[in-house]
C-alpha atoms as a PDB file:
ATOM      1  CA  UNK A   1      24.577  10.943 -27.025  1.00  0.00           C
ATOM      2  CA  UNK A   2      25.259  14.833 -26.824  1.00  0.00           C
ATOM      3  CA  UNK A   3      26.056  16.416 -23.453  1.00  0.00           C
ATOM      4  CA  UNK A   4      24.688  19.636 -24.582  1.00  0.00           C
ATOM      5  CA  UNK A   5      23.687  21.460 -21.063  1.00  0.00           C
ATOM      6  CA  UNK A   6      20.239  22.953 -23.487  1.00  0.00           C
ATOM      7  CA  UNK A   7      19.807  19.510 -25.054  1.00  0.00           C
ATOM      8  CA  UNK A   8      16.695  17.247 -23.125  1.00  0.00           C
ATOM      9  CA  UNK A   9      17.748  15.608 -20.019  1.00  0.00           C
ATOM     10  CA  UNK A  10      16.981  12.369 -20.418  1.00  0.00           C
ATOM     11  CA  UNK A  11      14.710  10.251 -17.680  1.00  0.00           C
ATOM     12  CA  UNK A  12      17.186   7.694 -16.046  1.00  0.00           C
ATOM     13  CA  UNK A  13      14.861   4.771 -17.387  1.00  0.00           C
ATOM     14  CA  UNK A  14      15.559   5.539 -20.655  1.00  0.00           C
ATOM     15  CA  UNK A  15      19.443   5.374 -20.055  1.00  0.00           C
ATOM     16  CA  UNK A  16      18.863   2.470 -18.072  1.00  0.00           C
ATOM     17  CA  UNK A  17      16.569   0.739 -20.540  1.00  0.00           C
ATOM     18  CA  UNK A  18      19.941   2.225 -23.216  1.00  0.00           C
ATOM     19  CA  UNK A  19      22.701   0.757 -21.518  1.00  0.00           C
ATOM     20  CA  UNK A  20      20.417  -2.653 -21.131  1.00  0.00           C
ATOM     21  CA  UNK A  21      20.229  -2.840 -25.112  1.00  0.00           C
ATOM     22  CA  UNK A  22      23.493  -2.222 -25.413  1.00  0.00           C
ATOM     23  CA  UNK A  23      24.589  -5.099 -23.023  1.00  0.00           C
ATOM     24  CA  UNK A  24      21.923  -7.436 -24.711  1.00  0.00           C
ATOM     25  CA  UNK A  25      23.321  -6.828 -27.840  1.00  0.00           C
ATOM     26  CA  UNK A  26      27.095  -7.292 -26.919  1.00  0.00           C
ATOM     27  CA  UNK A  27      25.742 -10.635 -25.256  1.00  0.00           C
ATOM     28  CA  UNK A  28      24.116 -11.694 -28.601  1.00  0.00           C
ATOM     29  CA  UNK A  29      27.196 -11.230 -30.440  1.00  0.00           C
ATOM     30  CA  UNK A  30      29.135 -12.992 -28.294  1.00  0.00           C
ATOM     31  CA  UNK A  31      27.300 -16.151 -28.144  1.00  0.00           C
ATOM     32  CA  UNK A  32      26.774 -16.382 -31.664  1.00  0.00           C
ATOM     33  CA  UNK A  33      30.644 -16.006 -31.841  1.00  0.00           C
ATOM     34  CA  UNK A  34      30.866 -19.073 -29.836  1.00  0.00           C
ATOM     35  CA  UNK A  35      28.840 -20.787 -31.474  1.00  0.00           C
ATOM     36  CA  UNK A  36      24.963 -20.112 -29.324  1.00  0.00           C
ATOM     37  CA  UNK A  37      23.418 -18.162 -32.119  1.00  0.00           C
ATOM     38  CA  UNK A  38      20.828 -18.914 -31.970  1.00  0.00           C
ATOM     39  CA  UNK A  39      19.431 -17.791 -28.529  1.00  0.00           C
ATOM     40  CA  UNK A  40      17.610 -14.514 -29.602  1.00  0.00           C
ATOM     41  CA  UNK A  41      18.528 -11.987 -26.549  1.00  0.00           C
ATOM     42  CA  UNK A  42      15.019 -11.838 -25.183  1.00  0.00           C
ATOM     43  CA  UNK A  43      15.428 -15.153 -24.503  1.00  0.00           C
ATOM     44  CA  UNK A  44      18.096 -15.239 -22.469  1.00  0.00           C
ATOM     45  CA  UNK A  45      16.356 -14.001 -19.973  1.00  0.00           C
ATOM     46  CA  UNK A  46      16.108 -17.682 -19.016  1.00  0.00           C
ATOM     47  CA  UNK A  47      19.108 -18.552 -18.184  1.00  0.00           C
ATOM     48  CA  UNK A  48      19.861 -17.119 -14.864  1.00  0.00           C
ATOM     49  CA  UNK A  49      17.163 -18.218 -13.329  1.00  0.00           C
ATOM     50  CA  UNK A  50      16.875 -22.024 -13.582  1.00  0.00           C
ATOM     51  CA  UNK A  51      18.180 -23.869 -10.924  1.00  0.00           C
ATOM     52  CA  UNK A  52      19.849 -27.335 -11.409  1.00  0.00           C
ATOM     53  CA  UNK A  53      16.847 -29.074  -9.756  1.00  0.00           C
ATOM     54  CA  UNK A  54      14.446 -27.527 -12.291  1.00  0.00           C
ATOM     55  CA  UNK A  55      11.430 -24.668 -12.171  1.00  0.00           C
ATOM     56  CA  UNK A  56       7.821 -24.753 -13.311  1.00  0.00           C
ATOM     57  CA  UNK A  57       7.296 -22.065 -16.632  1.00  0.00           C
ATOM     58  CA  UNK A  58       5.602 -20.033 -13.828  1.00  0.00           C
ATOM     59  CA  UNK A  59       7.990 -19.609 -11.154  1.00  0.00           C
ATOM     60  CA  UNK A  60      10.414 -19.231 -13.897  1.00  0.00           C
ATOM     61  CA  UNK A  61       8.524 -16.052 -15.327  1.00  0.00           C
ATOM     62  CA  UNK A  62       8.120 -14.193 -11.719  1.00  0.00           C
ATOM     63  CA  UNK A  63      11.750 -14.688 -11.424  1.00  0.00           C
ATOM     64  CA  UNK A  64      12.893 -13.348 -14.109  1.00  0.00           C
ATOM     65  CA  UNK A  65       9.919 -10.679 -14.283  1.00  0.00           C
ATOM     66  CA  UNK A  66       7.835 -11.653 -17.185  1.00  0.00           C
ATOM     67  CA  UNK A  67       4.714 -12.604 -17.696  1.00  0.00           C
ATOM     68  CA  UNK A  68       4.048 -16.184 -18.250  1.00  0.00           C
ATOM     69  CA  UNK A  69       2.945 -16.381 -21.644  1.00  0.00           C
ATOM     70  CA  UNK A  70       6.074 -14.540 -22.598  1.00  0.00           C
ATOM     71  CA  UNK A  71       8.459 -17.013 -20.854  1.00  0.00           C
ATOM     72  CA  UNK A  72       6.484 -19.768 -22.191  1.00  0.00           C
ATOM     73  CA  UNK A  73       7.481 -18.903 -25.456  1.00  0.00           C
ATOM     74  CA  UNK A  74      10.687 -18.252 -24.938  1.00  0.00           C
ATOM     75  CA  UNK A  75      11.078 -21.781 -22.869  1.00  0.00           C
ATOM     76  CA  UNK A  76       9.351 -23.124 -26.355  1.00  0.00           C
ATOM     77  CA  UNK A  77      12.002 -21.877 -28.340  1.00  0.00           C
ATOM     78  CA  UNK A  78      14.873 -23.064 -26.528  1.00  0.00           C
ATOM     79  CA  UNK A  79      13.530 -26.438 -25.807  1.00  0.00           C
ATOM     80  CA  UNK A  80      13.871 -26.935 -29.784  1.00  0.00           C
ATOM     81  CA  UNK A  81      17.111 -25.450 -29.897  1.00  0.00           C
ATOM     82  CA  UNK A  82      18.299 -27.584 -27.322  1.00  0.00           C
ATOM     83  CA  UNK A  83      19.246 -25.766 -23.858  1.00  0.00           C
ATOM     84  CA  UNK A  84      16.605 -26.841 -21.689  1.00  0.00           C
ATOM     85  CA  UNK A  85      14.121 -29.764 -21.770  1.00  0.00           C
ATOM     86  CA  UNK A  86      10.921 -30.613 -19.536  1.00  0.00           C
ATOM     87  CA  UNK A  87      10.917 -33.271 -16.963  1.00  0.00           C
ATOM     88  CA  UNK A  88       8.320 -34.504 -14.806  1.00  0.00           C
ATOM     89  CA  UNK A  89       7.790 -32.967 -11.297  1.00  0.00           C
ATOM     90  CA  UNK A  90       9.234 -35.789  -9.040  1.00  0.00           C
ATOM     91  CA  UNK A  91       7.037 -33.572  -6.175  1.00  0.00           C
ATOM     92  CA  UNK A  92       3.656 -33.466  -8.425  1.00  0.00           C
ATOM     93  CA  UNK A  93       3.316 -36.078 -11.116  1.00  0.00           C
ATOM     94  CA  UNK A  94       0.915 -33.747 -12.797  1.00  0.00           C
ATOM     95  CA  UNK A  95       3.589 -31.058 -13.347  1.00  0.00           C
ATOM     96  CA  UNK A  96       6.712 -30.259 -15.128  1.00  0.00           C
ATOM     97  CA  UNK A  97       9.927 -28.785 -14.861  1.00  0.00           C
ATOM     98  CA  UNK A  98      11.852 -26.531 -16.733  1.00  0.00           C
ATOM     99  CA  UNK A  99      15.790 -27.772 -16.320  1.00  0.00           C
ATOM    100  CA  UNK A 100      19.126 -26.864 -18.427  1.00  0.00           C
ATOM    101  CA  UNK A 101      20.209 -29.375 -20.886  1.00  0.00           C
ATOM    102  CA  UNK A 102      24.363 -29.935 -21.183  1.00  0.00           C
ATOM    103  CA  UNK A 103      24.289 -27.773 -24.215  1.00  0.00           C
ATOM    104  CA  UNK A 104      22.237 -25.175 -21.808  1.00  0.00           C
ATOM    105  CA  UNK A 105      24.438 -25.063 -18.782  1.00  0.00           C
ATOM    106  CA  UNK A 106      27.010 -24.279 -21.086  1.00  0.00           C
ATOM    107  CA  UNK A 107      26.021 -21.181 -21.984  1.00  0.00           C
ATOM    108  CA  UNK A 108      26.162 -19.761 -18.230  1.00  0.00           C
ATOM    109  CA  UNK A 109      29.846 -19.493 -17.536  1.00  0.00           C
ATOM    110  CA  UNK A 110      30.453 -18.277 -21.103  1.00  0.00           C
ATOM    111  CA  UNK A 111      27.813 -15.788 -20.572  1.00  0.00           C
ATOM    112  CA  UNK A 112      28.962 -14.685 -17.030  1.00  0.00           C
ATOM    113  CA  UNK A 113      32.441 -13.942 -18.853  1.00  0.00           C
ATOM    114  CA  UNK A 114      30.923 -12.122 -21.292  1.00  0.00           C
ATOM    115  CA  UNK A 115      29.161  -9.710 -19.134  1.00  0.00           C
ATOM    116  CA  UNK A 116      32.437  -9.099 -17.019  1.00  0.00           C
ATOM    117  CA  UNK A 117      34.426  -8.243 -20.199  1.00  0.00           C
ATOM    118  CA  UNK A 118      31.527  -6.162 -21.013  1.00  0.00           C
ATOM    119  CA  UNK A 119      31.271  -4.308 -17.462  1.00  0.00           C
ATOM    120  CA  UNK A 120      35.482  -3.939 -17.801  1.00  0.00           C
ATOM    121  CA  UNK A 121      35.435  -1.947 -20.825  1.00  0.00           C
ATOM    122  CA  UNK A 122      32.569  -0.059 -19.533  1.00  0.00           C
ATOM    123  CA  UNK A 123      34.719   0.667 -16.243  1.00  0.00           C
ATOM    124  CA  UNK A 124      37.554   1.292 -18.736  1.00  0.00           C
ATOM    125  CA  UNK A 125      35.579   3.540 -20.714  1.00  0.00           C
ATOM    126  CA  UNK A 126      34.252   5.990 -17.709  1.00  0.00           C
ATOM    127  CA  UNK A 127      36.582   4.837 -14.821  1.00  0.00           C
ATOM    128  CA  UNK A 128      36.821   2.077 -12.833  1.00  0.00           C
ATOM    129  CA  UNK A 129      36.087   4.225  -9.397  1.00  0.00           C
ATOM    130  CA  UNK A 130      32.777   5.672 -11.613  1.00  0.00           C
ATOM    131  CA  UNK A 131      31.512   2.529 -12.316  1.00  0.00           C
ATOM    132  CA  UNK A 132      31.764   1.434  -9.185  1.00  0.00           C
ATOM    133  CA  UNK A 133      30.344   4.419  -8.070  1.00  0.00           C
ATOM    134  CA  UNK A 134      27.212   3.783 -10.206  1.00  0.00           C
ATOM    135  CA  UNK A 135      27.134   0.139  -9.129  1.00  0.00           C
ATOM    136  CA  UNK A 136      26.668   1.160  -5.373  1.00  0.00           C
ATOM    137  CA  UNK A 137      24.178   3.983  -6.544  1.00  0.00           C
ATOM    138  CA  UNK A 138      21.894   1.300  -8.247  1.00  0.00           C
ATOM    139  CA  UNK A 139      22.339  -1.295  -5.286  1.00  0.00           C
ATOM    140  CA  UNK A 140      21.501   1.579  -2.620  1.00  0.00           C
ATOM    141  CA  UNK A 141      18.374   2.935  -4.604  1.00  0.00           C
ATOM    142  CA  UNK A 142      17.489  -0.551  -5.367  1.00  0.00           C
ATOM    143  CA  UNK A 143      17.804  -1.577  -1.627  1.00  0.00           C
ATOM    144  CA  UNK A 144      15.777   1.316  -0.515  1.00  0.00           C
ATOM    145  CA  UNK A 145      12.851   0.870  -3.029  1.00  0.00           C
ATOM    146  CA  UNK A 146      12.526  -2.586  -1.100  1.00  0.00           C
ATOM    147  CA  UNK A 147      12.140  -0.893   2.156  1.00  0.00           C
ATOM    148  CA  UNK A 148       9.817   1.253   1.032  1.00  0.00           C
ATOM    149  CA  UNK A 149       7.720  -1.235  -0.781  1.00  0.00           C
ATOM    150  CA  UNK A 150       7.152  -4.473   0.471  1.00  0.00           C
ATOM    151  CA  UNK A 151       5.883  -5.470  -3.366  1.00  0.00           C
ATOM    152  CA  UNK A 152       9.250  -4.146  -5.010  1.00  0.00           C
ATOM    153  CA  UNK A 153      10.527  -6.116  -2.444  1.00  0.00           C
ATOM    154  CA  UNK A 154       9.640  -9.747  -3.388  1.00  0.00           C
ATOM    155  CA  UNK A 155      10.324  -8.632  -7.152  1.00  0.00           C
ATOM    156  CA  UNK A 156      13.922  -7.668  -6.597  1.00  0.00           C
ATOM    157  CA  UNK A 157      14.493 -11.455  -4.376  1.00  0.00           C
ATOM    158  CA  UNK A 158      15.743 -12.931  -7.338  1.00  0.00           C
ATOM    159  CA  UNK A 159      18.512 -10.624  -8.046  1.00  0.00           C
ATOM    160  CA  UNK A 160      19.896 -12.199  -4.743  1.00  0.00           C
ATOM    161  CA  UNK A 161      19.455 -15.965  -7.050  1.00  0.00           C
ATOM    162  CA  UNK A 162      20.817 -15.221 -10.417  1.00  0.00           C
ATOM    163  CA  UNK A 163      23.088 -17.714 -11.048  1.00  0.00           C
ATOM    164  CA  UNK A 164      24.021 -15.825 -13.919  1.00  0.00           C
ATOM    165  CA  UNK A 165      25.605 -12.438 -12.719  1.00  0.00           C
END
């Protein structure tokens, strides 16, 4: 990425939407390295969001800001592989849950790790008081877009309930 004053200037999405694929991809790495390979990264998405006591596919997909189709399949895919498993609604017979298996609350902590050693070498690699700088830039702009939108607002609630940082 230049810094060339006469090169582009980029829209902050992009180098949002940047930095994101570069986190995903440091993620995947590391949990194939310990052994989760094979949770493809748009999958992981999951994680975060289900709560020991379960989640129906569609709560699920409005929490992590997907469409439900989308986090069907990914909830598909990981079912096979293991990390999570439908049970019955004890609330509604008729419906089902979407809960971690053991193999699938293992890959939270591990993951959590991950994305502090990843944040640390980003701090390292700007400057700690920079990143934190841009951390409390993010958190302001996102805290204002709620204010000013009571719609933004219930789609940034579940940052408040990631269990997965």
């Amino acid at each position: 990425m230049s810094r060339d004053p006469s090169a582009k200037r980029l829209r902050l999405a992009l180098l949002l939407r940047l930095l994101h694929r570069e986190y995903a991809h440091d993620i995947e790495a590391s949990l194939a390295e310990a052994g989760f390979g094979d949770i493809r990264s748009g999958d992981a998405k999951v994680f975060p969001f289900v709560p020991p006591e379960g989640i129906a596919i569609r709560e699920l997909a409005v929490q992590a800001g997907v469409r439900k189709q989308t986090m069907a399949q990914s909830v598909d895919q990981l079912e096979r592989a293991g990390y999570l498993e439908r049970r019955t609604n004890p609330r509604d017979g008729r419906s089902r849950l979407i809960v971690l298996t053991e193999r699938g609350r293992a890959v939270r902590p591990l993951a959590a790790g991950m994305g502090d050693r990843i944040e640390q070498r980003w701090a390292e690699l700007t400057s700690p008081e920079e990143f934190e700088t841009l951390r409390g830039l993010l958190h302001r702009l996102l805290d204002r877009i709620g204010q000013a939108d009571p719609d933004a607002a219930a789609r940034l609630t579940s940052l408040g309930d990631s269990h997965l940082d």
